[in-house]
Protein backbone atom coordinates (compact mmCIF):
# COMPACT_ATOMS: atom_id res chain seq x y z
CA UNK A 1 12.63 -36.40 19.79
CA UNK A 2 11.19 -35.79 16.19
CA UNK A 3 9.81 -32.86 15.20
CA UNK A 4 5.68 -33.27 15.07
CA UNK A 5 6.21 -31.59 11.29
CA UNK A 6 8.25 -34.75 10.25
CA UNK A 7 6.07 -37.09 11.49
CA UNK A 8 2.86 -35.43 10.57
CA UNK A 9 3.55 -33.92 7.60
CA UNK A 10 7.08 -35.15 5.88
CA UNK A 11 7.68 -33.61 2.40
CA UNK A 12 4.76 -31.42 2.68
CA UNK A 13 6.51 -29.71 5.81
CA UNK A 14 8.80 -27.84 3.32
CA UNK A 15 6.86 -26.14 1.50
CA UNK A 16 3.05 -26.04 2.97
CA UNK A 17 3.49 -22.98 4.66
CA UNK A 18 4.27 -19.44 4.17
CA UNK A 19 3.46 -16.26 6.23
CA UNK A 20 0.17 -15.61 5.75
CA UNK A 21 0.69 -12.12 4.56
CA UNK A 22 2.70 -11.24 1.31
CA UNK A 23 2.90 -7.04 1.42
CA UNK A 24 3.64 -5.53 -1.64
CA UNK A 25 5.74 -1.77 -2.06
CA UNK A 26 7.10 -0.07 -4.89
CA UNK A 27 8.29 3.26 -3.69
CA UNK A 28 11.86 3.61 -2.46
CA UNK A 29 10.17 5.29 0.72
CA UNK A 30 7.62 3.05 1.24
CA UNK A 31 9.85 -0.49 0.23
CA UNK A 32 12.60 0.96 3.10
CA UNK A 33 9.05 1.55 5.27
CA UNK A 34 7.72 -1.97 4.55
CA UNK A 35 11.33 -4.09 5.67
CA UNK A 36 12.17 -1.68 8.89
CA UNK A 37 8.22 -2.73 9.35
CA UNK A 38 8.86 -6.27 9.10
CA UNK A 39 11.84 -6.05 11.33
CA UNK A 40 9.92 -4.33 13.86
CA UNK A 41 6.87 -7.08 13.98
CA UNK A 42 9.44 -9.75 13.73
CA UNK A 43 10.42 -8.28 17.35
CA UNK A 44 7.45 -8.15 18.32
CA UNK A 45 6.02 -11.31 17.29
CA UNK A 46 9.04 -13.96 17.62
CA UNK A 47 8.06 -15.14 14.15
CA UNK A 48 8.20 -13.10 10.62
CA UNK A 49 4.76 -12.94 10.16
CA UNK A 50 4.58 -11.05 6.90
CA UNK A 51 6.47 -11.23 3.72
CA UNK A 52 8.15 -7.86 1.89
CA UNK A 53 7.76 -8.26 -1.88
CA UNK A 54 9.62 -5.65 -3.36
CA UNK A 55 8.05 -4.48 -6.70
CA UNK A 56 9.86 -4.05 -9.89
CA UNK A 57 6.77 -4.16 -12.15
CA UNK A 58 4.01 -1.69 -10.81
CA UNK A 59 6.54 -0.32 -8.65
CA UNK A 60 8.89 1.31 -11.42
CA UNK A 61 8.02 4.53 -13.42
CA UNK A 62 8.03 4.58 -17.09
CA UNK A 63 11.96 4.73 -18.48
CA UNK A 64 13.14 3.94 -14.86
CA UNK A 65 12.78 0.19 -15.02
CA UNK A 66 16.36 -0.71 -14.25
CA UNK A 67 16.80 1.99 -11.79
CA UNK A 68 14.30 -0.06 -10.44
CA UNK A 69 15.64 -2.76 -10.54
CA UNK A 70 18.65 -1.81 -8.97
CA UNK A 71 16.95 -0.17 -5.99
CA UNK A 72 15.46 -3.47 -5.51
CA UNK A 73 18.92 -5.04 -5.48
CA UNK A 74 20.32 -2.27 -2.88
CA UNK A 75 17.31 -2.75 -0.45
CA UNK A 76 17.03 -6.57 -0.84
CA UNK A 77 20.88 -6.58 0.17
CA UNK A 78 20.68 -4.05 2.94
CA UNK A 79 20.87 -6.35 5.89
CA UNK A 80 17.54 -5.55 7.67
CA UNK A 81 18.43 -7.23 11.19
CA UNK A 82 15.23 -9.06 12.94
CA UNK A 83 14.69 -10.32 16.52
CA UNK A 84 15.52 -14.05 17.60
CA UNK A 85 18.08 -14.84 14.79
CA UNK A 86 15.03 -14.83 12.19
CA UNK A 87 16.03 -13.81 8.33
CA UNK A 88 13.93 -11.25 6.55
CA UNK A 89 11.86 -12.71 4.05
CA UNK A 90 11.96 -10.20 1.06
CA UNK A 91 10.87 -11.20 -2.72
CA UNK A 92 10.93 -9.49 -5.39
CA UNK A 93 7.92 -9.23 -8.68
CA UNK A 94 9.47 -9.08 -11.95
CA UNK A 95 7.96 -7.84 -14.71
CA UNK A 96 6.20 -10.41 -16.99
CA UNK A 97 8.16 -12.80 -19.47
CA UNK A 98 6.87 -11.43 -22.78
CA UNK A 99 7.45 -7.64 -21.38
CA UNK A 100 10.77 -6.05 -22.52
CA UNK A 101 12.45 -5.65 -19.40
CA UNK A 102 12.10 -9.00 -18.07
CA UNK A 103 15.40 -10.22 -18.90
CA UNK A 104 17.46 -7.42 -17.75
CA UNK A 105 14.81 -7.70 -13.93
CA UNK A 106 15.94 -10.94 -14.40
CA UNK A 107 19.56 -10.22 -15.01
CA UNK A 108 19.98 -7.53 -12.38
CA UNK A 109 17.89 -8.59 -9.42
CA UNK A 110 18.40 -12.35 -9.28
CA UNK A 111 21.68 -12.14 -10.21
CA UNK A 112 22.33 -9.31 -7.63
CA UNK A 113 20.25 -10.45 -4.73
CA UNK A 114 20.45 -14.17 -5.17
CA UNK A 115 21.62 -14.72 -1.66
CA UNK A 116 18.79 -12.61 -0.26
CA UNK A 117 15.56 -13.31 -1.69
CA UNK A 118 13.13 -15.94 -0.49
CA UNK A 119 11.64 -16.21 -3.87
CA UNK A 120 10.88 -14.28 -7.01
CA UNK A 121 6.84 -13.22 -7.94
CA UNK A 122 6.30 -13.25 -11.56
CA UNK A 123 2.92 -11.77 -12.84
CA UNK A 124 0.38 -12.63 -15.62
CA UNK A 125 1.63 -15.92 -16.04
CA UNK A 126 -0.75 -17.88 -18.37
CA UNK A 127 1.09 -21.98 -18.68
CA UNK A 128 3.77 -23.54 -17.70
CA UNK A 129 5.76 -22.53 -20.81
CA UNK A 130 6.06 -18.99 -18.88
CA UNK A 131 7.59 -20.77 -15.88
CA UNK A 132 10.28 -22.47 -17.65
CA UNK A 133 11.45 -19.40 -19.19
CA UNK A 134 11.00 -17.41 -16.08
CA UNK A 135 13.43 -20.18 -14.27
CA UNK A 136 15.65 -20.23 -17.22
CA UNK A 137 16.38 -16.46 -16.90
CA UNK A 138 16.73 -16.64 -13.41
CA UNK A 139 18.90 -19.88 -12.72
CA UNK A 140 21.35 -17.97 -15.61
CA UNK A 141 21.28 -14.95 -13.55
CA UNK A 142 21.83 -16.72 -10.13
CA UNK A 143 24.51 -19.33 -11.13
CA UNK A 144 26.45 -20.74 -8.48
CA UNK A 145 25.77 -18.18 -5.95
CA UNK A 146 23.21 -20.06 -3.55
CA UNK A 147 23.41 -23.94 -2.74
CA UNK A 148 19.30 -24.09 -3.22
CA UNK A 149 17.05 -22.64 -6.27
CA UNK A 150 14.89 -19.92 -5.84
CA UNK A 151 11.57 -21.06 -5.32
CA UNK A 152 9.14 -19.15 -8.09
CA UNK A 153 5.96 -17.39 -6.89
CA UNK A 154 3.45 -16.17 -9.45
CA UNK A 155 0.50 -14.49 -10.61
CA UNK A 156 -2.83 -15.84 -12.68
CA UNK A 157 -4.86 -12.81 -14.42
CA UNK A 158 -6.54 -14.32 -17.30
CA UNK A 159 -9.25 -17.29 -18.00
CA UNK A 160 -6.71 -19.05 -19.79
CA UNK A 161 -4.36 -19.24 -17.53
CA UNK A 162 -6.90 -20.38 -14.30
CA UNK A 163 -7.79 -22.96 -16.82
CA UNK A 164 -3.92 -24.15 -16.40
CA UNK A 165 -3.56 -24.13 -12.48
CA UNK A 166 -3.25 -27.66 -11.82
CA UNK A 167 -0.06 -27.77 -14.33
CA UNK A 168 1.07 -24.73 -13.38
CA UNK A 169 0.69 -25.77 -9.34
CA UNK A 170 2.61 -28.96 -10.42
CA UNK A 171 5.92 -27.70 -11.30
CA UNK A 172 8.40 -28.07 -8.50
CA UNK A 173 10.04 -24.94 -8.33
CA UNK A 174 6.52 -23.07 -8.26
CA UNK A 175 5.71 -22.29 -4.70
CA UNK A 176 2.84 -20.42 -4.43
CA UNK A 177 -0.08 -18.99 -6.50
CA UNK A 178 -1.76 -15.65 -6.24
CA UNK A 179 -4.77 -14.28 -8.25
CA UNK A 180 -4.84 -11.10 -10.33
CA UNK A 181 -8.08 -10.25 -9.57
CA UNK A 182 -8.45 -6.70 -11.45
CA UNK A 183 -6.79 -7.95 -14.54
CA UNK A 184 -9.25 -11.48 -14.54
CA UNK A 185 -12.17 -9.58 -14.47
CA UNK A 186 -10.78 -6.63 -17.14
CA UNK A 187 -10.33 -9.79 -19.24
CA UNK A 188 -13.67 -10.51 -19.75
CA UNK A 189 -14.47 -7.38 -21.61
CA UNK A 190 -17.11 -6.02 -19.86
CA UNK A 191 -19.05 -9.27 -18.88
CA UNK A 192 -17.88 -9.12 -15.39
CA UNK A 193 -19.36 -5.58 -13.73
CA UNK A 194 -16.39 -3.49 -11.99
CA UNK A 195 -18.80 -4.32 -8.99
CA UNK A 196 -16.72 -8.16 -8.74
CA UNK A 197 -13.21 -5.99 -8.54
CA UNK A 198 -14.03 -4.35 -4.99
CA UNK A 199 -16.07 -5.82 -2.04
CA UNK A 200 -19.88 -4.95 -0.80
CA UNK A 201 -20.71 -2.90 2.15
CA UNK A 202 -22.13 -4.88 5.45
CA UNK A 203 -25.62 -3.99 4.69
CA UNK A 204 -25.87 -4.52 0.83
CA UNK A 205 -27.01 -8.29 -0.24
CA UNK A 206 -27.25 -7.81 -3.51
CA UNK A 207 -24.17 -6.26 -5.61
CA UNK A 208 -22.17 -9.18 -6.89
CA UNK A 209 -18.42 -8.39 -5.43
CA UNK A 210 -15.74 -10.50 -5.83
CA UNK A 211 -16.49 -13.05 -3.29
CA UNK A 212 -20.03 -13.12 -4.96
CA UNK A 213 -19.88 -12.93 -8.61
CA UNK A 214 -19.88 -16.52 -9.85
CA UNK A 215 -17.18 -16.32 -12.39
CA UNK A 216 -14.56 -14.52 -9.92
CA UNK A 217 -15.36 -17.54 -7.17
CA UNK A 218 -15.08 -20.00 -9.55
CA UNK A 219 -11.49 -19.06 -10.66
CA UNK A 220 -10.58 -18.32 -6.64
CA UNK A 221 -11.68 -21.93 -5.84
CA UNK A 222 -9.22 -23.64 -9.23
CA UNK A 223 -6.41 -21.78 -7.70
CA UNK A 224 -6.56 -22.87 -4.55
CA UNK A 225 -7.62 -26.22 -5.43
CA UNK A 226 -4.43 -26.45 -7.64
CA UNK A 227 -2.21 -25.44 -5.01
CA UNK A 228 -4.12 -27.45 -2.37
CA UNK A 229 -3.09 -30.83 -4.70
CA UNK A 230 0.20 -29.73 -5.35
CA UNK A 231 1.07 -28.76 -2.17
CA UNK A 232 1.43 -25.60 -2.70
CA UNK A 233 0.04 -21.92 -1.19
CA UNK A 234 -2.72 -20.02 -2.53
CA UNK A 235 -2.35 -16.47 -2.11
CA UNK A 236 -5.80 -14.39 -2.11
CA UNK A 237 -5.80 -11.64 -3.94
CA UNK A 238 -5.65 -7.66 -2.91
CA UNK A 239 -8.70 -5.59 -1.36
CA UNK A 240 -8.46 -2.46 -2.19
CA UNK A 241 -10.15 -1.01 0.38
CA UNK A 242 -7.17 -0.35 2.53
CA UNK A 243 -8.98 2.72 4.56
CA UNK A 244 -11.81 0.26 5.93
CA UNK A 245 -10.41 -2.66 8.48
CA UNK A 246 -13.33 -4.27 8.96
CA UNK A 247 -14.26 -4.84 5.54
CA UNK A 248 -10.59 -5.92 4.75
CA UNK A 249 -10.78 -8.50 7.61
CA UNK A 250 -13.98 -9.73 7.13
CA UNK A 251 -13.01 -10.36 3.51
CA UNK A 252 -9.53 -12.10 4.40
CA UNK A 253 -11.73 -14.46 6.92
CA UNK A 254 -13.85 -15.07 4.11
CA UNK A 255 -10.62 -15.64 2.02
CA UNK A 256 -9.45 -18.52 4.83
CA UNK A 257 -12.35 -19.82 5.89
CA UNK A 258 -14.35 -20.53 2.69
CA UNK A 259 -12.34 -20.52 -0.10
CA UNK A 260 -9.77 -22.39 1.11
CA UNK A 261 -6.37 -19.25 0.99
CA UNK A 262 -3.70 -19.67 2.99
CA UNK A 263 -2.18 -16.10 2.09
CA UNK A 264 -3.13 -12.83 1.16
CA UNK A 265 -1.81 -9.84 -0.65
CA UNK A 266 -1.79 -6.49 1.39
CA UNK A 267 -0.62 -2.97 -0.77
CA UNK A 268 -0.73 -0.79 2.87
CA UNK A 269 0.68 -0.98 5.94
CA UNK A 270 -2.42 -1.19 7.94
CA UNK A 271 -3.60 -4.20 6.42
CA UNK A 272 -1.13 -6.27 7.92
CA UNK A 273 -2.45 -6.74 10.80
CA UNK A 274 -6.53 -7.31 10.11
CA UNK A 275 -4.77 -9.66 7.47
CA UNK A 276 -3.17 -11.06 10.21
CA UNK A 277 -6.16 -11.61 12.88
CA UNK A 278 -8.32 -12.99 10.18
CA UNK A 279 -6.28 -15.98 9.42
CA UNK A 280 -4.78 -16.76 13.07
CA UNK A 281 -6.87 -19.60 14.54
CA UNK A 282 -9.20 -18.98 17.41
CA UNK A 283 -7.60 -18.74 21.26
CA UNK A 284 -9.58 -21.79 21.81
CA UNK A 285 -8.55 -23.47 18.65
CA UNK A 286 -5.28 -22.96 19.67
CA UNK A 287 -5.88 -24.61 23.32
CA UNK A 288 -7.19 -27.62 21.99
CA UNK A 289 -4.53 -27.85 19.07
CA UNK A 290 -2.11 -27.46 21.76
CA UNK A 291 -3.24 -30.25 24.20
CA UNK A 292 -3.78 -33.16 21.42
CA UNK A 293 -0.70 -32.07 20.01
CA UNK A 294 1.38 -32.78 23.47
CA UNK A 295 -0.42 -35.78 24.32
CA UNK A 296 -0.58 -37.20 21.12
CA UNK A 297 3.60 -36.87 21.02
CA UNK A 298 3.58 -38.95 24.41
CA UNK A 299 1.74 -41.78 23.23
CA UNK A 300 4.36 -41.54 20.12
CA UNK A 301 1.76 -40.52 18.06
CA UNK A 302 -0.35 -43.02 18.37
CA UNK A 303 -4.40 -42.95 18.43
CA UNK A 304 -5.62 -40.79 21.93
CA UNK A 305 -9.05 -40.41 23.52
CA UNK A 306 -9.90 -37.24 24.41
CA UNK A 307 -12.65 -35.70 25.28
CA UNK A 308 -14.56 -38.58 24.56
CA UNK A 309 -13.16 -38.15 20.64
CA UNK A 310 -10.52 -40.51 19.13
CA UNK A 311 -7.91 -39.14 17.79
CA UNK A 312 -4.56 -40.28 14.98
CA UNK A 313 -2.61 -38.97 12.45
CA UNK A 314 -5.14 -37.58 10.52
CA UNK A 315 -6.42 -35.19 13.31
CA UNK A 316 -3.04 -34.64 14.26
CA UNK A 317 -1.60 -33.90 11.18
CA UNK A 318 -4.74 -30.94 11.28
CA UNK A 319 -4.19 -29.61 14.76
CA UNK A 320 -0.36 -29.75 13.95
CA UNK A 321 -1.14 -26.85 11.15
CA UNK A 322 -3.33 -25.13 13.03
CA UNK A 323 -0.37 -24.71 15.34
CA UNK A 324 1.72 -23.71 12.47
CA UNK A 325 -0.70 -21.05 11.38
CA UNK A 326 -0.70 -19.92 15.23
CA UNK A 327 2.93 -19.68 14.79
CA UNK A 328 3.16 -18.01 11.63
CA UNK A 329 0.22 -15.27 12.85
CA UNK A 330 1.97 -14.51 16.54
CA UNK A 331 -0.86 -15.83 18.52
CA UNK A 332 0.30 -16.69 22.28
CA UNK A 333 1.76 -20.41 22.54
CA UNK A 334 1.98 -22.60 25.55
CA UNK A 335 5.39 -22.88 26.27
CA UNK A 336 5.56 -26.42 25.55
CA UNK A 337 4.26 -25.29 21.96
CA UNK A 338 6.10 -22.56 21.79
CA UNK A 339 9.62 -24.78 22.24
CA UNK A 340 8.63 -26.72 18.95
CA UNK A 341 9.25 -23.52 17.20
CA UNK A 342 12.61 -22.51 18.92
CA UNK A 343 14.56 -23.48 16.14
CA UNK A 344 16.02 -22.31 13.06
CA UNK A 345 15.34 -25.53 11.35
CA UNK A 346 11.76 -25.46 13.04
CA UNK A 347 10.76 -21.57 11.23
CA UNK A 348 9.48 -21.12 8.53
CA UNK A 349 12.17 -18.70 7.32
């Protein structure tokens, strides 16, 4: 029988999803923390339901950068096992082209951890001039040593670059796009208040935050409406606010649900979970998913009545990804659901 993501979704299947959660760690402790972490949930979820991106940029002291680098290397290659035959997912962030130790990040971790990294983050990229030379460095460094390329995350921070999303969403080896939120707003020399870096309290209506301060919302809504036409991920930026839950999920709900972000940065371990719960679909969402789903694949996928509602492709194709996001958040499946994910070739890995 074919799988409901060929029919529903075809070339889009390969690359319209990612784990919702992209966790960034720097410190040797703390990167060795953040994969036996992943491992762990992996276990405990029957999905990997978070990505490790190991940090060679804010993660590396001054005059330590290829130590770094190397450390990244050693960890990336470790072997973390996970549950159910599911690979770690670990990236790595570079430093940026134009910065001086680019070419030996590129050099040393590529070329060293080819094999074992899902894709490489590159930050403050501002056209699509700085992802050719970020692949060129890379595909050097990586030669023959994996049959497919390493797909190329990376990171918007300035006006100018927002401005060049769409290109920058449109180049095939670029898989996802995240937004440097504390470098956008630095850029704007003071016109943005330091109010749009961090996120209002529950009571306060007024101070413009950055899912309120027009400029800030206007660059989150070009990224993800790049990626959205490329088909490609937007990844929501950090909220630094790692000690309050509740603020940090409300925000990543507010990330999902109205800006259109399929992914979110955390920098601690404890917000990978309210990261987590705020993008999973609803248990009801999931119930419904899961019954036009299964009857829609008996009729062969063609139009249903249900519930008094008609039904075809394009509802499918909806309810399909909700059950992907269900999937990729470790929310409870109906067995029959569940069995369209008991693949390798059916994860996301």
């Amino acid at each position: 029988m074919i799988h409901p993501r060929e029919v529903l979704l075809g070339a889009q299947g390969a690359t319209g999803f990612l784990p919702v959660c992209d966790h960034y760690s720097g410190v040797e402790a703390r990167m060795k923390k953040s994969l036996q972490l992943q491992a762990e949930m992996t276990e405990e979820f029957g999905a990997c339901v978070f990505d490790v991106t190991l940090d060679c940029e804010d993660g590396a002291p001054a005059g330590a950068e290829v130590e770094q680098a190397h450390r990244v290397v050693e960890l990336a290659t470790a072997g973390y096992s996970q549950a159910h035959g599911i690979k770690p997912r670990i990236g790595a962030r570079l430093h940026p082209v134009d910065h001086a130790f680019f070419e030996s990040d590129a050099a040393i971790v590529a070329g060293g951890a080819a094999a074992s990294l899902a894709y490489v983050m590159i930050p403050k990229v501002e056209s699509v001039a700085d992802v050719r030379r970020a692949l060129g460095a890379i595909d050097a460094a990586v030669g023959d040593s994996r049959s497919t390329p390493i797909p190329l995350h990376v990171l918007i921070e300035s006006p100018a670059a927002v401005h060049q999303a769409f290109e920058i969403a449109r180049h095939a080896r670029v898989e996802s796009i995240s937004f440097g939120l504390m470098d956008f707003v630095s850029a704007h020399a003071g016109a943005i208040p330091s109010s749009a870096m961090g996120v209002r309290s529950a009571h306060d209506t007024e101070t413009l935050d950055q899912f309120h301060h027009p400029l800030v919302v206007r660059a989150k809504l070009e990224i993800a409406s790049a990626c959205h036409a490329a088909g490609k991920v937007p990844s929501h930026c950090v909220v630094t606010e790692f000690k309050d839950a509740q603020a940090l999920e409300k925000s990543a709900r507010q990330a999902a649900n109205a800006l259109g972000y399929t992914r979110m940065w955390s920098i601690h371990p404890d917000q990978i979970r309210p990261i987590l719960r705020a993008f999973a679909p609803s248990e009801a969402e999931v119930g419904l998913a899961s019954t036009i789903i299964w009857e829609a694949q008996r009729q062969e996928w063609a139009p249903i009545s249900l519930a008094g509602k008609l039904h075809d492709r394009a509802s499918y194709r909806y309810f399909w990804q909700v059950l992907e996001r269900a999937h990729q958040t470790g929310c409870t499946l109906p067995d029959e659901v569940r069995a369209y994910f008991s693949t390798e070739s059916a994860l996301v890995s």
